[in-house]
C-alpha atoms as a PDB file:
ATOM      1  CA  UNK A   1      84.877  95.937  91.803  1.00  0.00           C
ATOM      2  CA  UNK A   2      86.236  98.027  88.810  1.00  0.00           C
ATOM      3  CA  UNK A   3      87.665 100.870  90.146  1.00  0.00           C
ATOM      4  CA  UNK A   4      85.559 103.553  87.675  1.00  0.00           C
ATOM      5  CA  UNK A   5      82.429 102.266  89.411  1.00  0.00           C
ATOM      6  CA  UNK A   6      80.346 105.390  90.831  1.00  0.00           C
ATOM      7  CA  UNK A   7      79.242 104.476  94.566  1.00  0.00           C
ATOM      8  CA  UNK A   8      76.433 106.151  95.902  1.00  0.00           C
ATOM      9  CA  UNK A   9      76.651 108.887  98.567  1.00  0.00           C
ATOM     10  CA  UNK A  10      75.782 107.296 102.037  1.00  0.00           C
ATOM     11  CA  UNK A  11      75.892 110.179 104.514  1.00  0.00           C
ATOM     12  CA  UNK A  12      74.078 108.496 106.980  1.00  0.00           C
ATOM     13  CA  UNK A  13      76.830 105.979 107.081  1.00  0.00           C
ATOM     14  CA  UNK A  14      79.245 108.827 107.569  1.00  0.00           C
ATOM     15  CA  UNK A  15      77.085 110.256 110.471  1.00  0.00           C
ATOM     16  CA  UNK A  16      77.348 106.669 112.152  1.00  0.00           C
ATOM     17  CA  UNK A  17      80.608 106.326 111.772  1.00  0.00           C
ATOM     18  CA  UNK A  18      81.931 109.834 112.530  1.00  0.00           C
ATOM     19  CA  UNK A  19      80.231 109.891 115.652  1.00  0.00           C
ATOM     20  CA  UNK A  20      82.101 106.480 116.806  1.00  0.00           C
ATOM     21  CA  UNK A  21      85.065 108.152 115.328  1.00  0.00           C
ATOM     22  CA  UNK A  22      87.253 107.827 118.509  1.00  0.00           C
ATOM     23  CA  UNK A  23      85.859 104.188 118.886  1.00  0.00           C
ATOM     24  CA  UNK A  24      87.011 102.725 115.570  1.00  0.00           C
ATOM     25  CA  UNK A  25      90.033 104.651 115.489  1.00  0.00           C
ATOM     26  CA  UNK A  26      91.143 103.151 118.868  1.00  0.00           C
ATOM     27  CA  UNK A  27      90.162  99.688 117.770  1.00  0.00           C
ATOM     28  CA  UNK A  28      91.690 100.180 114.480  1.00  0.00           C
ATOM     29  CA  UNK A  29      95.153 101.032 115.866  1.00  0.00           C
ATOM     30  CA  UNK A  30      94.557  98.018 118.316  1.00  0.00           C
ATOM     31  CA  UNK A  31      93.918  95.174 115.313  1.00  0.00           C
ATOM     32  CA  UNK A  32      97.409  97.044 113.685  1.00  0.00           C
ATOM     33  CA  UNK A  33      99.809  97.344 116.098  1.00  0.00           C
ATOM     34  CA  UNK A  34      98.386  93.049 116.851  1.00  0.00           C
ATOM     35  CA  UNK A  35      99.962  92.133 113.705  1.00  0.00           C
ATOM     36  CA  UNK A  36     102.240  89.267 113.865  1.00  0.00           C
ATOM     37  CA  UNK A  37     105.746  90.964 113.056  1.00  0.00           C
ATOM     38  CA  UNK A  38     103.921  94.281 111.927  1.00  0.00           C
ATOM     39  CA  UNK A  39     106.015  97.339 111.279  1.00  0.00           C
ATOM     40  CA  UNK A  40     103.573  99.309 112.377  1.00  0.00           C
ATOM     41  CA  UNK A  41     104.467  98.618 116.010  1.00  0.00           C
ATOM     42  CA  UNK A  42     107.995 100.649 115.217  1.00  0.00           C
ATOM     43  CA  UNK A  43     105.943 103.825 113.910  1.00  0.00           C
ATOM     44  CA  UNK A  44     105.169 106.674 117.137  1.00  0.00           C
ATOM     45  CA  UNK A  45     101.801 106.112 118.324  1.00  0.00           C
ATOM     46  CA  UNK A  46     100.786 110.048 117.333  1.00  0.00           C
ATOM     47  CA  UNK A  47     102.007 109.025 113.253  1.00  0.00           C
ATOM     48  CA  UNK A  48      99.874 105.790 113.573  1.00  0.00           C
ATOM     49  CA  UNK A  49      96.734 107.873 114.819  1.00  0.00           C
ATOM     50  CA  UNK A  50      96.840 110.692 113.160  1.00  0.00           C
ATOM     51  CA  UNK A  51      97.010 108.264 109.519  1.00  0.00           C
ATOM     52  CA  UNK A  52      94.148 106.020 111.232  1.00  0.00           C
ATOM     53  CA  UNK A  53      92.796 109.268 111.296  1.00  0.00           C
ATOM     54  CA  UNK A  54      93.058 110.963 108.412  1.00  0.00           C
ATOM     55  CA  UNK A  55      91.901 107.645 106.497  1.00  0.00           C
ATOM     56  CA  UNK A  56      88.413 107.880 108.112  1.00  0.00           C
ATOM     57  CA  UNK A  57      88.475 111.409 107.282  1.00  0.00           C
ATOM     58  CA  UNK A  58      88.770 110.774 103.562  1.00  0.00           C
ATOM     59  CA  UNK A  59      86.555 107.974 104.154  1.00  0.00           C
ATOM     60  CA  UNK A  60      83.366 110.184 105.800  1.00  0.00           C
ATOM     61  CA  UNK A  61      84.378 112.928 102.984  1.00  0.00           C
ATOM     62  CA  UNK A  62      83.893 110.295 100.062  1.00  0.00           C
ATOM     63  CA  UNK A  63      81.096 108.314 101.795  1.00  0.00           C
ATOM     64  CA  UNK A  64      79.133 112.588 102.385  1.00  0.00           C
ATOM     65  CA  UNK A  65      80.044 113.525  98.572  1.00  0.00           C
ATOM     66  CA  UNK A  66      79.620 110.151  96.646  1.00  0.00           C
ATOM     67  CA  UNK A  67      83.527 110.586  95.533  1.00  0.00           C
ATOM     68  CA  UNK A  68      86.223 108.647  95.911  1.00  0.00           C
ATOM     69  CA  UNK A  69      88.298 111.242  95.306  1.00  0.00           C
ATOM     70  CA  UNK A  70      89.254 111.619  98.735  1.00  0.00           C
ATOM     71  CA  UNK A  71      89.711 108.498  99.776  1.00  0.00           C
ATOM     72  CA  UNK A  72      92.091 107.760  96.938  1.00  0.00           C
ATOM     73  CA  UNK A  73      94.179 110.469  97.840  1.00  0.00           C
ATOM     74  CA  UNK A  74      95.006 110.256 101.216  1.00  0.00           C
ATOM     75  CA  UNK A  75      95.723 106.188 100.456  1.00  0.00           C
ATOM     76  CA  UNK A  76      97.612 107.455  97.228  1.00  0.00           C
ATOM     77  CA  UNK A  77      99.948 110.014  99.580  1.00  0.00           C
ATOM     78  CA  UNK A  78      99.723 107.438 102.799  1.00  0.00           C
ATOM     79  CA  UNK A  79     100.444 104.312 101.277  1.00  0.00           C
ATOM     80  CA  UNK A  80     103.758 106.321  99.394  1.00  0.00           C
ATOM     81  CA  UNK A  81     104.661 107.254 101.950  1.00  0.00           C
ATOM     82  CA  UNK A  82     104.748 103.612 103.474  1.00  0.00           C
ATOM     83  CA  UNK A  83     106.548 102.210 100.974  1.00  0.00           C
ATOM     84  CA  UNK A  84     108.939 105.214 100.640  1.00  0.00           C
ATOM     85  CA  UNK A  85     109.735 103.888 104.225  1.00  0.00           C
ATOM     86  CA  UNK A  86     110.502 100.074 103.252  1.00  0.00           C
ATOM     87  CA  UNK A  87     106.495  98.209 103.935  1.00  0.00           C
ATOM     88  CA  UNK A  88     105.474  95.609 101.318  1.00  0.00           C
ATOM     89  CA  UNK A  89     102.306  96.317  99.512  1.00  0.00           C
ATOM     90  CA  UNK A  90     101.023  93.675 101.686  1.00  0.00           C
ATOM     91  CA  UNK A  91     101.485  94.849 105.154  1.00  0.00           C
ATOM     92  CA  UNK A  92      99.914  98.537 103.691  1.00  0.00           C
ATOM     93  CA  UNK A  93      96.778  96.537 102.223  1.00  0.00           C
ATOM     94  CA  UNK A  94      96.300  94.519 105.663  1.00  0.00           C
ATOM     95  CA  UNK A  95      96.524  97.757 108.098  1.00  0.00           C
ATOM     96  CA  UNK A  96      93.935  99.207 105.521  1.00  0.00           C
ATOM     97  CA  UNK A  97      92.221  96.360 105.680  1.00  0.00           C
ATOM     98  CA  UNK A  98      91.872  96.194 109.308  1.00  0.00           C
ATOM     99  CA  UNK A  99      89.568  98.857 109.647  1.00  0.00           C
ATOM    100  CA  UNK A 100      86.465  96.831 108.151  1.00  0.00           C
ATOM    101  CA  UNK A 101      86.930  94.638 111.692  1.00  0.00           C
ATOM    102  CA  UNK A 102      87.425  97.979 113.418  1.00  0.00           C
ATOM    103  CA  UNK A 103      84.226  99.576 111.949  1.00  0.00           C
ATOM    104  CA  UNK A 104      82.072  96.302 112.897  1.00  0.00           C
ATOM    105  CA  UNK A 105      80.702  96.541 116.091  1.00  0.00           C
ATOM    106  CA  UNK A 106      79.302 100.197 115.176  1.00  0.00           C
ATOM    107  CA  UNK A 107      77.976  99.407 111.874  1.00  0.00           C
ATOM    108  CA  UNK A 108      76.344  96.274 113.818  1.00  0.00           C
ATOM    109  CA  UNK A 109      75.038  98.821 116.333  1.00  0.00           C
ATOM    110  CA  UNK A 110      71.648  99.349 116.631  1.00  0.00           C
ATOM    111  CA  UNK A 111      70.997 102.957 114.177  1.00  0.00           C
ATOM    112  CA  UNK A 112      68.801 104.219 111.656  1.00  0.00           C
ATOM    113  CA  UNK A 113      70.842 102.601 108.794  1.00  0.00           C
ATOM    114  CA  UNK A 114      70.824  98.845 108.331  1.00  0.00           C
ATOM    115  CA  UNK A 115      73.451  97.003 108.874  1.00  0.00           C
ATOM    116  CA  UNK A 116      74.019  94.972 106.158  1.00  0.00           C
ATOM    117  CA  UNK A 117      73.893  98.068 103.871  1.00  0.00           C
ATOM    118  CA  UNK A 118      75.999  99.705 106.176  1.00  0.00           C
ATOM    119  CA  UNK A 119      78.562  97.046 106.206  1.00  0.00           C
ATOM    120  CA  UNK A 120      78.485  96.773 102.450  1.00  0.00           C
ATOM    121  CA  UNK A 121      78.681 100.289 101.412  1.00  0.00           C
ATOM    122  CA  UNK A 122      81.662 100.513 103.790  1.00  0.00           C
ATOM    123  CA  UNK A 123      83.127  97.572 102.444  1.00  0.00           C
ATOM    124  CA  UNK A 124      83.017  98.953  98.952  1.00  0.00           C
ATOM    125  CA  UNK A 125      84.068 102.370  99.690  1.00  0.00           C
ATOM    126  CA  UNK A 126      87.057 100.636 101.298  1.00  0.00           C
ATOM    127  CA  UNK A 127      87.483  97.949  98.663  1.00  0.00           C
ATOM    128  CA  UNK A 128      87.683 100.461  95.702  1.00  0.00           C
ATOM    129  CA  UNK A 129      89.873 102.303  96.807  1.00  0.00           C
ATOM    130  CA  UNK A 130      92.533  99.593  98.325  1.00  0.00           C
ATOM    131  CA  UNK A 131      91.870  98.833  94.423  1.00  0.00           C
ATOM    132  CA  UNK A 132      92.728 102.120  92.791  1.00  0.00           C
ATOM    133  CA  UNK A 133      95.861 102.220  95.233  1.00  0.00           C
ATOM    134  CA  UNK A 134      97.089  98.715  94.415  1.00  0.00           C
ATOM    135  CA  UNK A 135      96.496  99.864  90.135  1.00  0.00           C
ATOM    136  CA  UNK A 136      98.549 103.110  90.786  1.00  0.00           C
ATOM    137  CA  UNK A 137     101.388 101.240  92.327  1.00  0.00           C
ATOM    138  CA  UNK A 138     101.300  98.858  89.966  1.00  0.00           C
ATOM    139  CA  UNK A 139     101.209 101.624  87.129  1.00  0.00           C
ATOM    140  CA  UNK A 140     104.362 103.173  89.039  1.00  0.00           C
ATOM    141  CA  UNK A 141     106.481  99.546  88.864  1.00  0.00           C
ATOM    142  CA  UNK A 142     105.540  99.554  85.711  1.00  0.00           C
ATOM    143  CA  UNK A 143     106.866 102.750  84.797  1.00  0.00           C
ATOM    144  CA  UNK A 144     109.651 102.021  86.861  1.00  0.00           C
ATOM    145  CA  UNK A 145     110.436  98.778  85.043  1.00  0.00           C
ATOM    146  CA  UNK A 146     110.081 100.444  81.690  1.00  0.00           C
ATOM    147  CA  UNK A 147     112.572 103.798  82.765  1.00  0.00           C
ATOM    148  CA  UNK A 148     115.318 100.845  83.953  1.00  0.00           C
END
């Protein structure tokens, strides 16, 4: 999905998920800290949750305006931050990744809002902006590269 591409608002989507907030976060941190060899384990439980955290945050903020403004910020400043600390692109785009299997069982639940449109609205929320985060890291090595 190109990055530019304008997603529509869902905020019954947000709703659902903001009121299973606790839920998904919990299950989130559990499909993380499960990793085979994840350096996620070594990080204090309170840093873990309150980035879990923050990421649906952004999430229910882009998902209510339509932007993914949000959501590209806090995984611009979060995922930084990561590597800053010595994680591969790879382990940052899995832990993001986990929370589409952390978000299933409520966007499977039983609501007002289907759940295949719930599932795939989430999934491309989530998708474009893992996306925009891998192109600005990317446009950073680059720079990088070019500066050496």
């Amino acid at each position: 999905m190109p990055a530019s591409q304008i997603l529509p608002p869902a905020p019954q989507l947000a709703d659902l998920l903001a009121a299973h907030r606790d839920v998904i976060i919990e299950a989130w941190l559990g499909l993380i800290r499960r990793r085979p060899d994840s350096p996620y384990a070594a990080l204090a439980p309170q840093e873990l949750r309150a980035a879990a955290d923050g990421a649906l945050a952004a999430m229910l903020e882009s998902l209510l305006s339509g932007s993914p403004h949000p959501l590209d910020s806090h995984l611009q400043l979060v995922g930084l931050r990561r590597l800053q600390m010595g994680f591969s692109l790879g382990e940052i785009i899995d832990a993001l990744l986990q929370a589409g299997p952390a978000a299933l069982p409520v966007l499977l639940s039983p609501s007002a809002f289907p759940a295949e449109q719930a599932i795939g609205l989430f999934d491309a929320y989530q998708h474009r902006a893992i996306g925009y985060f891998v192109a600005s890291y990317s446009e950073l090595t680059a720079r990088d590269v070019r500066e050496q």
